[in-house]
N, C-alpha and C. Protein backbone atom coordinates (compact mmCIF):
# COMPACT_ATOMS: atom_id res chain seq x y z
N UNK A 1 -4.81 10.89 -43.47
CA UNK A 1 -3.43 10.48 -43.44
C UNK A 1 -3.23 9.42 -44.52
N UNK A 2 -2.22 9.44 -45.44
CA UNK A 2 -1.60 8.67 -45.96
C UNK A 2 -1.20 7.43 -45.67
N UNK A 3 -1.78 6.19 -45.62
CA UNK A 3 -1.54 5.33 -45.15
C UNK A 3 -0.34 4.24 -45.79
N UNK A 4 0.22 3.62 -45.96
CA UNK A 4 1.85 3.01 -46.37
C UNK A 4 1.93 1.71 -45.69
N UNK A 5 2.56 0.15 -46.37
CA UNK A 5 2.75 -0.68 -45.83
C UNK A 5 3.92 -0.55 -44.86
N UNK A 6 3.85 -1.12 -43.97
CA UNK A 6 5.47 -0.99 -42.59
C UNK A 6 5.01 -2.57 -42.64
N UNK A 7 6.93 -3.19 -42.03
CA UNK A 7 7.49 -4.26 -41.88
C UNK A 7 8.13 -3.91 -40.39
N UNK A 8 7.81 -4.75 -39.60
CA UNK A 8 8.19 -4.26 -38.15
C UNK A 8 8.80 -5.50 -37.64
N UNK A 9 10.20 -5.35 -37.20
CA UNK A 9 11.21 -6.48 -36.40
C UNK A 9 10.36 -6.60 -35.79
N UNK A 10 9.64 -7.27 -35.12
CA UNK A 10 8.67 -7.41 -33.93
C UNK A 10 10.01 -7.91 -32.46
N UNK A 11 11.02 -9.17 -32.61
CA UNK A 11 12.24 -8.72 -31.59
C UNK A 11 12.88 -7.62 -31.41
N UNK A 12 12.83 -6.82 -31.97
CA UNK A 12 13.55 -5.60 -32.00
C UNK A 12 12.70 -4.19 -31.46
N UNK A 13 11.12 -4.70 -31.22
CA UNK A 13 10.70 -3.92 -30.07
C UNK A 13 10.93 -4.40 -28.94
N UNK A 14 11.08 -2.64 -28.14
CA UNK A 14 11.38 -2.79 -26.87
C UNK A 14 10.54 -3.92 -25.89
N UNK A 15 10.68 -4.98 -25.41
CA UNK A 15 9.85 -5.64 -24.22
C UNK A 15 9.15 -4.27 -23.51
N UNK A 16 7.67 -4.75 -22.86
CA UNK A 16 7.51 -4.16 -21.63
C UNK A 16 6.69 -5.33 -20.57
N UNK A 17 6.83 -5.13 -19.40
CA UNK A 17 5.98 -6.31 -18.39
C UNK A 17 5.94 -5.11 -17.62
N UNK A 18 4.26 -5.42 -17.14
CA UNK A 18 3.95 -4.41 -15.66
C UNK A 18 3.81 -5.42 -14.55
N UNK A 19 4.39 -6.37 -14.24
CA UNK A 19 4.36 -6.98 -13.13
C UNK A 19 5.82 -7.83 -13.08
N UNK A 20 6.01 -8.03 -12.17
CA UNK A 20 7.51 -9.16 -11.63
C UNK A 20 7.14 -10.51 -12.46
N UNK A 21 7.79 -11.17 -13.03
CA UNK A 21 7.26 -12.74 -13.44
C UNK A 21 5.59 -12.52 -14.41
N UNK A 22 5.92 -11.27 -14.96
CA UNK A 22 4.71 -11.05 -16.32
C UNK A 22 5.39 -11.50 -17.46
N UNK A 23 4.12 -10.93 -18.16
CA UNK A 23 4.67 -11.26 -19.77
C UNK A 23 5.56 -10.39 -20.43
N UNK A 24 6.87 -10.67 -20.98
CA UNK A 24 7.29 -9.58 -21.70
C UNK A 24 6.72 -9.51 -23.14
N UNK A 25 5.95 -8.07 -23.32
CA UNK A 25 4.92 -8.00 -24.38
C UNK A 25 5.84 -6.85 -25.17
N UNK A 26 5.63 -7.25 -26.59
CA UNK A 26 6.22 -6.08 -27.47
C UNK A 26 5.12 -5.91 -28.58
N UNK A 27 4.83 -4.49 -28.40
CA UNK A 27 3.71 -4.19 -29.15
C UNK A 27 3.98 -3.62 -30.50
N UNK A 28 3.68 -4.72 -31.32
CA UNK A 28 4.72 -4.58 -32.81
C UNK A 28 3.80 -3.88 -33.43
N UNK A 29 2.62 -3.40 -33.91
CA UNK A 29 2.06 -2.71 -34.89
C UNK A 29 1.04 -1.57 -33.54
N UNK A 30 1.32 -0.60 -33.63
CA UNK A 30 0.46 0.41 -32.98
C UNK A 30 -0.07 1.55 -33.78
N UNK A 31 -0.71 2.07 -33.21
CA UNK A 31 -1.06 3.30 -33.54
C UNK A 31 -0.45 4.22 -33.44
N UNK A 32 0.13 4.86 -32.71
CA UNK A 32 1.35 5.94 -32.47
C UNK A 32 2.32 5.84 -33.33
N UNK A 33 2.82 4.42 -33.58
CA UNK A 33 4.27 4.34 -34.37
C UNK A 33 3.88 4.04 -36.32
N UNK A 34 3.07 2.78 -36.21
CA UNK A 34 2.33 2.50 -37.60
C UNK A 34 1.49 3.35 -38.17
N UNK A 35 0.33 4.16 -37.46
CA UNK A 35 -0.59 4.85 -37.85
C UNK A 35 -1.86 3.10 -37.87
N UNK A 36 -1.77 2.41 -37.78
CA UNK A 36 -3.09 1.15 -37.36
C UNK A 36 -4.34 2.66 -36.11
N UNK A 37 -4.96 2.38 -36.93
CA UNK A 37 -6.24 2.64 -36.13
C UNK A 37 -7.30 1.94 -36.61
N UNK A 38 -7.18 0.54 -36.50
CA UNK A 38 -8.47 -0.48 -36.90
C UNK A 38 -7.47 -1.78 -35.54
N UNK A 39 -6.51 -1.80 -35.36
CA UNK A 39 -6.05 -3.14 -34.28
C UNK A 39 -4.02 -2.73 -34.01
N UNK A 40 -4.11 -3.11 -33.14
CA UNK A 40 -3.11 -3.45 -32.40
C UNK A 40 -2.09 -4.92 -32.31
N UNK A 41 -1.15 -5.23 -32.86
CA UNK A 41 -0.91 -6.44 -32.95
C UNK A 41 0.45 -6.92 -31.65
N UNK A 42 0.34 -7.54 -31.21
CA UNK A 42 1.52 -8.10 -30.31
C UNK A 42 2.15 -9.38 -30.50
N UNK A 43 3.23 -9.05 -29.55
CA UNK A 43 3.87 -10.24 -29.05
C UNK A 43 4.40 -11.03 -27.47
N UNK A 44 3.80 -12.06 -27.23
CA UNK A 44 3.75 -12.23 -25.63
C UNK A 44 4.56 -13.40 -25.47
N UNK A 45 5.88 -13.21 -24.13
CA UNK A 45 6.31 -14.29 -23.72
C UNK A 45 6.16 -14.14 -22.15
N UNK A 46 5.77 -15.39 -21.88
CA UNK A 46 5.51 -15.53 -20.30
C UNK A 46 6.48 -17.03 -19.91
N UNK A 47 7.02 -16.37 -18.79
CA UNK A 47 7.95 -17.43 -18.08
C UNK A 47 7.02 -18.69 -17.35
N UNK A 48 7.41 -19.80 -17.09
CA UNK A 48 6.40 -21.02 -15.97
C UNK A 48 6.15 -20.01 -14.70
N UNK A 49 4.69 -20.33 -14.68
CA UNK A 49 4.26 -19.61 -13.26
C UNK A 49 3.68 -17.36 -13.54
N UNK A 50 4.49 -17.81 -14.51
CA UNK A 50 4.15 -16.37 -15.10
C UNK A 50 3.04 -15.74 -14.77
N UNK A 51 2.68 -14.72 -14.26
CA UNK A 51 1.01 -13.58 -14.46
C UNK A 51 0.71 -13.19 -14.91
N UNK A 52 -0.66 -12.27 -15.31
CA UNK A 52 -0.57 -10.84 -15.43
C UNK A 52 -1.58 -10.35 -14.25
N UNK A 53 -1.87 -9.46 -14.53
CA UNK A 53 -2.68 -8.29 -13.77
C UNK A 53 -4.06 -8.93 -14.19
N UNK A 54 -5.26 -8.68 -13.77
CA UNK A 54 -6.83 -8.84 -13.75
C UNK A 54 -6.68 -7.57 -15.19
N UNK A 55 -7.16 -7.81 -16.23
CA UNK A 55 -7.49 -6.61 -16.68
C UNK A 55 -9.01 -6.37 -17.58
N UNK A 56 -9.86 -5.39 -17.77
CA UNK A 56 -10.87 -5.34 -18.82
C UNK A 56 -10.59 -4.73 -19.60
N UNK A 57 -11.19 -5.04 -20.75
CA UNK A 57 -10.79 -4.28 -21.89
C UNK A 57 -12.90 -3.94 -22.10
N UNK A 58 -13.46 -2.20 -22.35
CA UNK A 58 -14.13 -1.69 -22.44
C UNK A 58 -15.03 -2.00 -23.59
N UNK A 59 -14.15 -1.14 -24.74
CA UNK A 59 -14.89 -1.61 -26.19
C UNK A 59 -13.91 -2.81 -27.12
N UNK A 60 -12.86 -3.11 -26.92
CA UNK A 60 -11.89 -3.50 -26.99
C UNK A 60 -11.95 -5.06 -27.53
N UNK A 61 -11.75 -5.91 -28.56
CA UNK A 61 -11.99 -7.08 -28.35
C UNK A 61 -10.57 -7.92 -28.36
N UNK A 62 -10.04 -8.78 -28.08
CA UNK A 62 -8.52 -8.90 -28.29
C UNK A 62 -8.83 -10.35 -28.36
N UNK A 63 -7.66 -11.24 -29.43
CA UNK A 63 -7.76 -12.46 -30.11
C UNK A 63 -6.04 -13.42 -29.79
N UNK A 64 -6.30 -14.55 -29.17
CA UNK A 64 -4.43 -14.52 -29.58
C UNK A 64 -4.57 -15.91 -30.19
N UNK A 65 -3.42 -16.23 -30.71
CA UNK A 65 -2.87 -17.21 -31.21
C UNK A 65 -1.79 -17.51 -30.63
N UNK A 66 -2.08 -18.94 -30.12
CA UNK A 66 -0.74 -19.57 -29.22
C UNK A 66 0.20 -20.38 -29.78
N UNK A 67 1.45 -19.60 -29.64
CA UNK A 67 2.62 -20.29 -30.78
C UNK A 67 3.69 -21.74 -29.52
N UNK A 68 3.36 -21.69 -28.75
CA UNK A 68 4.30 -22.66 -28.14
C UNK A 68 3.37 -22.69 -26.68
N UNK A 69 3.47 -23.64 -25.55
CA UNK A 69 3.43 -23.19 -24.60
C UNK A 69 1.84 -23.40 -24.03
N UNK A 70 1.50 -23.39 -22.48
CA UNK A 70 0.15 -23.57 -22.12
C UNK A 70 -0.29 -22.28 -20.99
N UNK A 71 -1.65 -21.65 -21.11
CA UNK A 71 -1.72 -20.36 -20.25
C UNK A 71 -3.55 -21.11 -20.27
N UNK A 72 -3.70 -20.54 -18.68
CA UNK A 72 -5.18 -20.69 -18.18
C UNK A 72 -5.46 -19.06 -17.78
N UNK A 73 -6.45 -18.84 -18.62
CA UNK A 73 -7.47 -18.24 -18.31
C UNK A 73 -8.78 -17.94 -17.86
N UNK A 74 -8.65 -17.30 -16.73
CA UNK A 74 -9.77 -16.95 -16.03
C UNK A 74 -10.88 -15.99 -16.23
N UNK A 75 -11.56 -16.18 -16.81
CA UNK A 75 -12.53 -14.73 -17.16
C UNK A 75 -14.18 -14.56 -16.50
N UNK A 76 -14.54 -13.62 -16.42
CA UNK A 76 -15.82 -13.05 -16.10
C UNK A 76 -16.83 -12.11 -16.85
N UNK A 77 -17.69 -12.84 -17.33
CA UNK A 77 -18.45 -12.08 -17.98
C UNK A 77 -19.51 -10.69 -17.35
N UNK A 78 -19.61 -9.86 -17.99
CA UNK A 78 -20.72 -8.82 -17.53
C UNK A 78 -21.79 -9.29 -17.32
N UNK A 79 -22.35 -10.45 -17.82
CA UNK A 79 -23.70 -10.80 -16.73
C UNK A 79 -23.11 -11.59 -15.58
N UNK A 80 -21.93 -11.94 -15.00
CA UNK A 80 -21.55 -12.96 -14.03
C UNK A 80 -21.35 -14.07 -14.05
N UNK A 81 -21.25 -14.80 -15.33
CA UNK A 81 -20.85 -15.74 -15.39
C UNK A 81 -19.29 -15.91 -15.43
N UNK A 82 -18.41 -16.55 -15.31
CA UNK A 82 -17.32 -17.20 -15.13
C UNK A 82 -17.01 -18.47 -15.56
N UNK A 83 -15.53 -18.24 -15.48
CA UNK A 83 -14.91 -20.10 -16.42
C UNK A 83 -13.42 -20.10 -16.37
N UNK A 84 -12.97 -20.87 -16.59
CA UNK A 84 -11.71 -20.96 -16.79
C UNK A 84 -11.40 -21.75 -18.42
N UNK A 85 -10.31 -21.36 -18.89
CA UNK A 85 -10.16 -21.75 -20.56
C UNK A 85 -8.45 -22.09 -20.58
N UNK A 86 -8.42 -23.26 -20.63
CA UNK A 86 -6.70 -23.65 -21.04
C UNK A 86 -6.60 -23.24 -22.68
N UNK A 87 -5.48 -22.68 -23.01
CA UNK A 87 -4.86 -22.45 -24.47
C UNK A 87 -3.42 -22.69 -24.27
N UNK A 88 -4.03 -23.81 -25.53
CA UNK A 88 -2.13 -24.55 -25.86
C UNK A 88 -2.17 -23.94 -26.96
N UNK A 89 -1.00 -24.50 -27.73
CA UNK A 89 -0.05 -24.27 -28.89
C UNK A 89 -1.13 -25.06 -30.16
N UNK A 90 -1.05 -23.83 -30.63
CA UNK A 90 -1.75 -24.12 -31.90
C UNK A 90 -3.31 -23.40 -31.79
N UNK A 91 -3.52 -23.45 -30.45
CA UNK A 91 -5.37 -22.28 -29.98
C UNK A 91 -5.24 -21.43 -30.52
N UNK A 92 -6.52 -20.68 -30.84
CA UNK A 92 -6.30 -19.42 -31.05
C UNK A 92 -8.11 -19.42 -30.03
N UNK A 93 -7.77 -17.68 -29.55
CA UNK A 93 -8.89 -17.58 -28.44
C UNK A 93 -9.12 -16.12 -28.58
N UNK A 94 -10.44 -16.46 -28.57
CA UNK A 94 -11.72 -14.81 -28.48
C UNK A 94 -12.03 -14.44 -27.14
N UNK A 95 -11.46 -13.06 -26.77
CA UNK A 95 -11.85 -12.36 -25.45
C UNK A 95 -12.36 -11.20 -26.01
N UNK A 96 -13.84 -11.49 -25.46
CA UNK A 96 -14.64 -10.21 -26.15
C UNK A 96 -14.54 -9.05 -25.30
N UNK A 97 -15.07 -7.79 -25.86
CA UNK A 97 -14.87 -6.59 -24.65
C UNK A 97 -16.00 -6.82 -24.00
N UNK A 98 -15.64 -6.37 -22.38
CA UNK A 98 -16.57 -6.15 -21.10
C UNK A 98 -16.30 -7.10 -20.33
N UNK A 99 -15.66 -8.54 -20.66
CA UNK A 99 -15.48 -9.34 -20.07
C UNK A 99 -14.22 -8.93 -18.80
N UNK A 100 -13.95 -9.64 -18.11
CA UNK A 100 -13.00 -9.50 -16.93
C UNK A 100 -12.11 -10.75 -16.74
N UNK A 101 -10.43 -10.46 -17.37
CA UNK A 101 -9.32 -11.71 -17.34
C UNK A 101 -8.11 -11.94 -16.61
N UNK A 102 -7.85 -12.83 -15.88
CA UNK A 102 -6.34 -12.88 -15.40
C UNK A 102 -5.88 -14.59 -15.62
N UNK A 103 -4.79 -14.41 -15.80
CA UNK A 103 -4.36 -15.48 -16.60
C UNK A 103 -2.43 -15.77 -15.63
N UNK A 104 -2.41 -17.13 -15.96
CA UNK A 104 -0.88 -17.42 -15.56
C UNK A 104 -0.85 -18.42 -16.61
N UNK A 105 0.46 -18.83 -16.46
CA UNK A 105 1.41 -19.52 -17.52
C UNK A 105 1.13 -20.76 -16.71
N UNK A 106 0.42 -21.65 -17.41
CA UNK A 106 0.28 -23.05 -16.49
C UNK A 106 1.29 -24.57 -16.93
N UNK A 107 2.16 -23.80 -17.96
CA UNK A 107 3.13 -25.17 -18.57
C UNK A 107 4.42 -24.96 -18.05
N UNK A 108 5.02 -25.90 -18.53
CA UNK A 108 6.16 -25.87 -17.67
C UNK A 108 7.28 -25.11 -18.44
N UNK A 109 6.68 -24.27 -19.92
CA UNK A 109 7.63 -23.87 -20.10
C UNK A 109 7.05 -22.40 -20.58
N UNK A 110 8.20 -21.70 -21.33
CA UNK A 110 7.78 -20.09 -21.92
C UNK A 110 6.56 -20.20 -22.59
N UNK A 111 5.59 -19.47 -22.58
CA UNK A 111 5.09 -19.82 -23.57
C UNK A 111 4.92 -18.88 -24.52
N UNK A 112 4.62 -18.93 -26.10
CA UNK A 112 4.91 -17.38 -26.70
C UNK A 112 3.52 -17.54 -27.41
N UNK A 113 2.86 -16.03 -27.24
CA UNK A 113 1.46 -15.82 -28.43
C UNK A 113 1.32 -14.63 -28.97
N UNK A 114 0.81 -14.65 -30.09
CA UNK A 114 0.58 -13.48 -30.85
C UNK A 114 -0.63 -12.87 -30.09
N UNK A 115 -1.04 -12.07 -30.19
CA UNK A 115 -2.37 -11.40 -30.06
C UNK A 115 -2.78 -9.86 -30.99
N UNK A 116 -3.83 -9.58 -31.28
CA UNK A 116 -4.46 -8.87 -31.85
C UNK A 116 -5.71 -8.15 -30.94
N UNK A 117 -5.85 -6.78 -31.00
CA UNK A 117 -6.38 -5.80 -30.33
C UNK A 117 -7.67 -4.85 -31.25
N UNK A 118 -8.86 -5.01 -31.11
CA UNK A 118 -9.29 -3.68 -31.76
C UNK A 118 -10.44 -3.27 -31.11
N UNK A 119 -10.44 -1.99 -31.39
CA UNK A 119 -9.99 -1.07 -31.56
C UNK A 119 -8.56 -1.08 -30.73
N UNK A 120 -7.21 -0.41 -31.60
CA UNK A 120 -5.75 -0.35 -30.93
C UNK A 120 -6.25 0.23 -29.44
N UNK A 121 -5.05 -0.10 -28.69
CA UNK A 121 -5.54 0.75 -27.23
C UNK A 121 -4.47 1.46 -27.33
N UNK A 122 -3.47 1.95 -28.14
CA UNK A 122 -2.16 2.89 -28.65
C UNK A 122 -2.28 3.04 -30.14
C-alpha cells in the first residue's frame, strides 16, 4: 500500500467511552482510517472521579503523555507484582504489554492525555 502523510482534527473525531464516568477517547490516527500499522495514536479526557475498565493489552505496548490533570494507576505485572503510579501534567508513562491496568482520575479536575499504541489495536 501506498503510504501518504494525513493531518487528522483529532476534536473532530467521534468521542467513544465504554463505561458511565469513562474517558472520552478519540482515536485520531488508526489503522482502518490512516493505514498506521506500526501505532495507534489517541486522545483521552476523563472527568474527576472518572474510570476505566481493568484492561490488558497482549503484545501491545501503550505510552501517554499527560497534558493537564492527575490519574492513578494501578497495574499488575505477569510475574505478580503490583503498584500504583500517579501521572500529572507534564508525565509521560510506559505500560508495557502483559501487564494488567485500571486507573481513575484522581484530580480534581478533567484531565487530558495523549497516548500512543503499538502494535495499533485498529
Amino acid at each position: 500500500m501506498l503510504k501518504e502523510v494525513k493531518v487528522v482534527k483529532v476534536m473532530q473525531v467521534q468521542p467513544r467511552s465504554l463505561v458511565e464516568k469513562g474517558p472520552q477517547v478519540r482515536r485520531a490516527i488508526t489503522g482502518w482510517r490512516e493505514g498506521s500499522d506500526r501505532l495507534m495514536l489517541g486522545y483521552s479526557i476523563t472527568e474527576p472521579f472518572g474510570s476505566e475498565l481493568t484492561w490488558k493489552y497482549e503484545k501491545e505496548d501503550e505510552v501517554y503523555y499527560m497534558i493537564s490533570g492527575e490519574k492513578t494507576l494501578w497495574w499488575e505485572a505477569p510475574d505478580g507484582r503490583t503498584g500504583v503510579s500517579i501521572i500529572r501534567a507534564g508525565d509521560a508513562a510506559y505500560l508495557p504489554a502483559g501487564f494488567r491496568f485500571r486507573s481513575i482520575n484522581s484530580g480534581k479536575e478533567p484531565y487530558h492525555l495523549v497516548y500512543a499504541i503499538t502494535p495499533p489495536l485498529e
